[in-house]
PDB file of N, CA and C in Angstrom:
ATOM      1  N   UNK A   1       0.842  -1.184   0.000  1.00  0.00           N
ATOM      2  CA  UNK A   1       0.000   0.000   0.000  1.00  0.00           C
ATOM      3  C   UNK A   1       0.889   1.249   0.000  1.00  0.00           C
ATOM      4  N   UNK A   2       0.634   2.125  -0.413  1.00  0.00           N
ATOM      5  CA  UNK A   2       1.374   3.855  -1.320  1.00  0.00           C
ATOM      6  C   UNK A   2       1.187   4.704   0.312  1.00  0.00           C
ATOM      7  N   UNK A   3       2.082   5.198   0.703  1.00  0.00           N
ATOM      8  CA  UNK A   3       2.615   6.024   1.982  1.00  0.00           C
ATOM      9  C   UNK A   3       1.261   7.201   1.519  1.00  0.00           C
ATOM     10  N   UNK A   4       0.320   7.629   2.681  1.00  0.00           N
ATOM     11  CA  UNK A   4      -0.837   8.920   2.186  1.00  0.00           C
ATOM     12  C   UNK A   4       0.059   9.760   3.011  1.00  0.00           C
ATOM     13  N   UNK A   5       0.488  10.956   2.396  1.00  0.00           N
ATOM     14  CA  UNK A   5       1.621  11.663   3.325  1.00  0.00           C
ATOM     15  C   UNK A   5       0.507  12.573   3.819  1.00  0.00           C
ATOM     16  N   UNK A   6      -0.546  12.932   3.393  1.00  0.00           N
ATOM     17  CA  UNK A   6      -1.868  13.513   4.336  1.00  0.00           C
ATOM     18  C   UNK A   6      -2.026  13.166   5.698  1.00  0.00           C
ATOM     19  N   UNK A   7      -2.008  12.063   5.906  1.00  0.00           N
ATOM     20  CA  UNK A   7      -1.964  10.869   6.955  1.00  0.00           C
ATOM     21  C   UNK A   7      -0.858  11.012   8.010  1.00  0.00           C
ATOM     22  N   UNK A   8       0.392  11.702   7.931  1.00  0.00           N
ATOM     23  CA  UNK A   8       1.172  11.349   8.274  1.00  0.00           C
ATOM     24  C   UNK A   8       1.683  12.812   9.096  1.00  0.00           C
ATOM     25  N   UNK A   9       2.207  12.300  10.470  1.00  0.00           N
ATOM     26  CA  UNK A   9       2.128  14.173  10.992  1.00  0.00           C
ATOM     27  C   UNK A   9       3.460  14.845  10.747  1.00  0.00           C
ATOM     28  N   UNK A  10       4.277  14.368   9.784  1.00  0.00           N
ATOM     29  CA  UNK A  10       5.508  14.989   9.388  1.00  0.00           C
ATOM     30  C   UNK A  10       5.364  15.993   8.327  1.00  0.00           C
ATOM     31  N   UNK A  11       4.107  15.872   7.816  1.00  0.00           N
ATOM     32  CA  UNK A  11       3.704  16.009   6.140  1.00  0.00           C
ATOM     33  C   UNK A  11       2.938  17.583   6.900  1.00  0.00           C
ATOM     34  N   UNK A  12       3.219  19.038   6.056  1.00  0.00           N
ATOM     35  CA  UNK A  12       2.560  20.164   6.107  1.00  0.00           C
ATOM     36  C   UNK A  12       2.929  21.006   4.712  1.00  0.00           C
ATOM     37  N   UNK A  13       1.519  21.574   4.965  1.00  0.00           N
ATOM     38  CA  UNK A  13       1.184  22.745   3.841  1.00  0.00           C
ATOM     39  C   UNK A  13       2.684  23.710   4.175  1.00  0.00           C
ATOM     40  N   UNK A  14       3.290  24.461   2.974  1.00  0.00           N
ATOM     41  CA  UNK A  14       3.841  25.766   3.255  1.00  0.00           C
ATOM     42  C   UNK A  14       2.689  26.914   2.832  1.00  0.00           C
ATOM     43  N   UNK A  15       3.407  28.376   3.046  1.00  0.00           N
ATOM     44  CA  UNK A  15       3.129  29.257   2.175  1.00  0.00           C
ATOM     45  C   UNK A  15       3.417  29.749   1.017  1.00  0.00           C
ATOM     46  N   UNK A  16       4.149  28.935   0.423  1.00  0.00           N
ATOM     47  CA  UNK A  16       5.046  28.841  -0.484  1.00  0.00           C
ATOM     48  C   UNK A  16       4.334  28.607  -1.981  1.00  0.00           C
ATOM     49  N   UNK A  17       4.063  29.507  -2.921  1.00  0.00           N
ATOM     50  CA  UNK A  17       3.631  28.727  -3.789  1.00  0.00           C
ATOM     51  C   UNK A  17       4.307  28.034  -4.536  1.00  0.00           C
ATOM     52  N   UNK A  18       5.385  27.750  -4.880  1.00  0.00           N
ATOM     53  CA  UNK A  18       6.293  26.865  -5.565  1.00  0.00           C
ATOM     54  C   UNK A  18       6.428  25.572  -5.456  1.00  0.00           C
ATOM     55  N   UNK A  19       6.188  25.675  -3.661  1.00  0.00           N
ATOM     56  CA  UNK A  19       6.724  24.554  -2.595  1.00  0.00           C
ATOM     57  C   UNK A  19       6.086  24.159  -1.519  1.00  0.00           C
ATOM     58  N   UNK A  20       4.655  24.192  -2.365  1.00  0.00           N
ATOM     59  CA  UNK A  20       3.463  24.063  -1.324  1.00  0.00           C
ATOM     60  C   UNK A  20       3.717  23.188  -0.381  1.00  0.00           C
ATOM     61  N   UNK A  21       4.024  21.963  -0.288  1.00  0.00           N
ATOM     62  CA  UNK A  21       4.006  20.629   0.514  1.00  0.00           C
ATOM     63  C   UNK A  21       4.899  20.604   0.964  1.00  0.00           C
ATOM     64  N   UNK A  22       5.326  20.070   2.346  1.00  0.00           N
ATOM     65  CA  UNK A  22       6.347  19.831   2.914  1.00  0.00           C
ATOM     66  C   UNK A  22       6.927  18.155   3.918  1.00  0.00           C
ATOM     67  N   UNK A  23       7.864  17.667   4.388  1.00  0.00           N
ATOM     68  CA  UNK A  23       8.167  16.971   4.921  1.00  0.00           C
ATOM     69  C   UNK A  23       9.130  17.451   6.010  1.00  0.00           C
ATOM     70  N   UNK A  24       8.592  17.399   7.922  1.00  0.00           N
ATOM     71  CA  UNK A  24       9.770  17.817   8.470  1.00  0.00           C
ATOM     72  C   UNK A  24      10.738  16.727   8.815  1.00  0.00           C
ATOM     73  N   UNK A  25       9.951  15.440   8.470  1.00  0.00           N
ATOM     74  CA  UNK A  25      10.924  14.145   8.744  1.00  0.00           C
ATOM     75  C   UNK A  25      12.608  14.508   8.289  1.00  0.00           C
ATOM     76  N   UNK A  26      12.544  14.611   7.068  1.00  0.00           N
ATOM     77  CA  UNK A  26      13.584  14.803   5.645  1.00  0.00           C
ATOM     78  C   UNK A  26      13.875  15.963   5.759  1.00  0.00           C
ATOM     79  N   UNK A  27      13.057  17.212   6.159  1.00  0.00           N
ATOM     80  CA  UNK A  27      13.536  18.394   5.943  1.00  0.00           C
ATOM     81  C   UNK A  27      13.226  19.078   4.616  1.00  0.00           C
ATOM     82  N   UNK A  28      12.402  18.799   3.405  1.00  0.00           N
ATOM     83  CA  UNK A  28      12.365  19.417   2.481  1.00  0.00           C
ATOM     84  C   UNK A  28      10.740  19.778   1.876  1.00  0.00           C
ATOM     85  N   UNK A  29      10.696  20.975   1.269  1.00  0.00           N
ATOM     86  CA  UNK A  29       9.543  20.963   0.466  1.00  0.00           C
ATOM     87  C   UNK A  29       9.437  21.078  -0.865  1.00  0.00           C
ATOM     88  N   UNK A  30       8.438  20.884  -1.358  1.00  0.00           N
ATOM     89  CA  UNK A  30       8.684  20.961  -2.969  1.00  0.00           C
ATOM     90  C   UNK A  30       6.970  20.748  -3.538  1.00  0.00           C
ATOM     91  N   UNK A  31       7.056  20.661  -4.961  1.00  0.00           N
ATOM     92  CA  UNK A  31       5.663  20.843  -5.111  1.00  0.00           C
ATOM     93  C   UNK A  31       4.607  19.439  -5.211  1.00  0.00           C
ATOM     94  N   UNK A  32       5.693  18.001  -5.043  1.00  0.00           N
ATOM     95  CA  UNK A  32       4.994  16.988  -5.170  1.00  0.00           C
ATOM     96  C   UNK A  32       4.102  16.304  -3.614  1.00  0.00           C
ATOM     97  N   UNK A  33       4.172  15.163  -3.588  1.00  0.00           N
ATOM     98  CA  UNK A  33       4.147  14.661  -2.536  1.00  0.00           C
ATOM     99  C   UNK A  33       5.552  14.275  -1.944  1.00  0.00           C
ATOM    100  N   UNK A  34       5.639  14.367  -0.960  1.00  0.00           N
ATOM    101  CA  UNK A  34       7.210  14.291  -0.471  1.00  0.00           C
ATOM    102  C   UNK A  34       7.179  12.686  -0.387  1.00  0.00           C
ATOM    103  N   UNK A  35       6.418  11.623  -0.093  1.00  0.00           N
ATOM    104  CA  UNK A  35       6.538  10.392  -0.497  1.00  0.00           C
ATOM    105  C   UNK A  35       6.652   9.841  -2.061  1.00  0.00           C
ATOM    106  N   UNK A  36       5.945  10.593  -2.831  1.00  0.00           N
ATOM    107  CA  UNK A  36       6.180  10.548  -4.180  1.00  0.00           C
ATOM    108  C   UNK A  36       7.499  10.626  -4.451  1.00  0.00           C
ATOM    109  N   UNK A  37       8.143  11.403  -4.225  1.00  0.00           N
ATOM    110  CA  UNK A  37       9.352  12.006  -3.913  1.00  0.00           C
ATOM    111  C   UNK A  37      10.869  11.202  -3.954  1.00  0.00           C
ATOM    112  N   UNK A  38      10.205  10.637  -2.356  1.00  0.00           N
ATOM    113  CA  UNK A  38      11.229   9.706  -1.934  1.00  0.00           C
ATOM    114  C   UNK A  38      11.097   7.936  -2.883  1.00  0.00           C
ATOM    115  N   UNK A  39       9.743   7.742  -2.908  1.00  0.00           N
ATOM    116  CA  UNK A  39       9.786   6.351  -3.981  1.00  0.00           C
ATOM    117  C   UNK A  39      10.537   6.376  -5.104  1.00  0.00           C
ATOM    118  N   UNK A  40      10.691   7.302  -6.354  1.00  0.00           N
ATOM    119  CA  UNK A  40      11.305   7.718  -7.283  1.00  0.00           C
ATOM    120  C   UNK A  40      12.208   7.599  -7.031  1.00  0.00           C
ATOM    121  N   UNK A  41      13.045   8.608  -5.792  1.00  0.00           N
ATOM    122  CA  UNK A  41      14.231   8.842  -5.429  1.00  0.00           C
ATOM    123  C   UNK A  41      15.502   7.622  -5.081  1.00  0.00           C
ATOM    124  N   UNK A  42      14.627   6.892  -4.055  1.00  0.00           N
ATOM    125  CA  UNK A  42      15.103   5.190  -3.260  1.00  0.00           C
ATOM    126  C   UNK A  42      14.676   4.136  -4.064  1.00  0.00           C
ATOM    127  N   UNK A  43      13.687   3.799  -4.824  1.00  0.00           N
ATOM    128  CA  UNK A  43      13.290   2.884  -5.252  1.00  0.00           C
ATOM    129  C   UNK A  43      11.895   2.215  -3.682  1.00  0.00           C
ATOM    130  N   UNK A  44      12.365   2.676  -2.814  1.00  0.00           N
ATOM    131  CA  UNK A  44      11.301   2.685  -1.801  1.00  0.00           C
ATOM    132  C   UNK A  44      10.437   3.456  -0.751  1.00  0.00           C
ATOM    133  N   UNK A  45       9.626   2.642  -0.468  1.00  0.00           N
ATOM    134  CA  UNK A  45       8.482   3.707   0.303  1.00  0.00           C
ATOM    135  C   UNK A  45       9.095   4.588   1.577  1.00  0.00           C
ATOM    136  N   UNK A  46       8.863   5.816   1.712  1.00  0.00           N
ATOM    137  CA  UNK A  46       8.601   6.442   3.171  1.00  0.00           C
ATOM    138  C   UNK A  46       9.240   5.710   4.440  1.00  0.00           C
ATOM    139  N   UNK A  47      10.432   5.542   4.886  1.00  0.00           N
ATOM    140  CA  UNK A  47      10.406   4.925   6.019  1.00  0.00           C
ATOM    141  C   UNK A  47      10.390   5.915   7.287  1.00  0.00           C
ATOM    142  N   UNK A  48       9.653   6.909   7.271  1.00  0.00           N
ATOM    143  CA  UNK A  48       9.743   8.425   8.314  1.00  0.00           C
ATOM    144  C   UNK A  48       8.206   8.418   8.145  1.00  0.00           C
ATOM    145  N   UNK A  49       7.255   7.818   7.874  1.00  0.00           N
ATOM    146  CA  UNK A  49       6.048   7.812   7.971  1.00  0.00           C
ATOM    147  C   UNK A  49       5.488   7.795   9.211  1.00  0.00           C
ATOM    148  N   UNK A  50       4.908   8.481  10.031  1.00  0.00           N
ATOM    149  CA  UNK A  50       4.099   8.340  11.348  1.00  0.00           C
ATOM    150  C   UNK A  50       2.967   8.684  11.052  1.00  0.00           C
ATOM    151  N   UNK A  51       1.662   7.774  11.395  1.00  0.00           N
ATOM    152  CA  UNK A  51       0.165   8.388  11.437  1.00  0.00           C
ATOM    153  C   UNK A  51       0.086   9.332  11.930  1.00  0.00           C
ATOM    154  N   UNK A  52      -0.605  10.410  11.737  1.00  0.00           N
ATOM    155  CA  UNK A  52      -1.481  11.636  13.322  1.00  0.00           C
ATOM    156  C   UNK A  52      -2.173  10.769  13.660  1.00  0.00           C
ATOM    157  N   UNK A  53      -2.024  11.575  14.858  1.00  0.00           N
ATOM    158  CA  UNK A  53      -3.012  10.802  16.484  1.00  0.00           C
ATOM    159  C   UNK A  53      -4.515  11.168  16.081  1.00  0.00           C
ATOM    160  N   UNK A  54      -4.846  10.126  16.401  1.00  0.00           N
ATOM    161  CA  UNK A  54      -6.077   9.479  16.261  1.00  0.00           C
ATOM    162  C   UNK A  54      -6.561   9.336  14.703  1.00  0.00           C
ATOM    163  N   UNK A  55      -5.520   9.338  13.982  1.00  0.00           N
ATOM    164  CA  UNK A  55      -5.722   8.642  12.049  1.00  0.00           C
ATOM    165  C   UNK A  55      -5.203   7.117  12.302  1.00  0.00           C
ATOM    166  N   UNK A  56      -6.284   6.749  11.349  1.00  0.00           N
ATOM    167  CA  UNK A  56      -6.518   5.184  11.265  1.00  0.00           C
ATOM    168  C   UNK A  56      -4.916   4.650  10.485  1.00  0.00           C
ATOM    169  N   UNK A  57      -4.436   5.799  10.057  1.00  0.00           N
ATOM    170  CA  UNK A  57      -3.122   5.376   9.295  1.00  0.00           C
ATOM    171  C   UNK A  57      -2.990   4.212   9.151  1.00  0.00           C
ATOM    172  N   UNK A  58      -1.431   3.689   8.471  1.00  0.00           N
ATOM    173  CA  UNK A  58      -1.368   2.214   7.871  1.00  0.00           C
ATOM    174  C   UNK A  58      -1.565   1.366   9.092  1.00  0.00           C
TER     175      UNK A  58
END
């Protein structure tokens, strides 16, 4: 199953329009999904993934 970085409390909006999305796990923002990101990047999923509290997450 595909990392929902929505889901995940590392994952925030910027103000940024360029670089809307962010990851503070990794430290970076940019305009994709920051798990999108990292799959491309590693060949694998998110391993900095944490649910928010009280999300049914993986």
């Amino acid at each position: 199953m595909a990392v929902n970085c929505f889901e995940c409390r590392n994952f925030y909006v910027t103000w940024e329009p360029r670089h809307p999305r962010g990851c503070k796990a990794y430290g970076f923002k940019m305009r994709e999904l920051p798990s999108a990101v990292v799959l491309r990047s590693s060949g694998i999923e998110c391993m900095k993934f944490e649910p928010k509290k009280g999300s049914g997450g993986r």
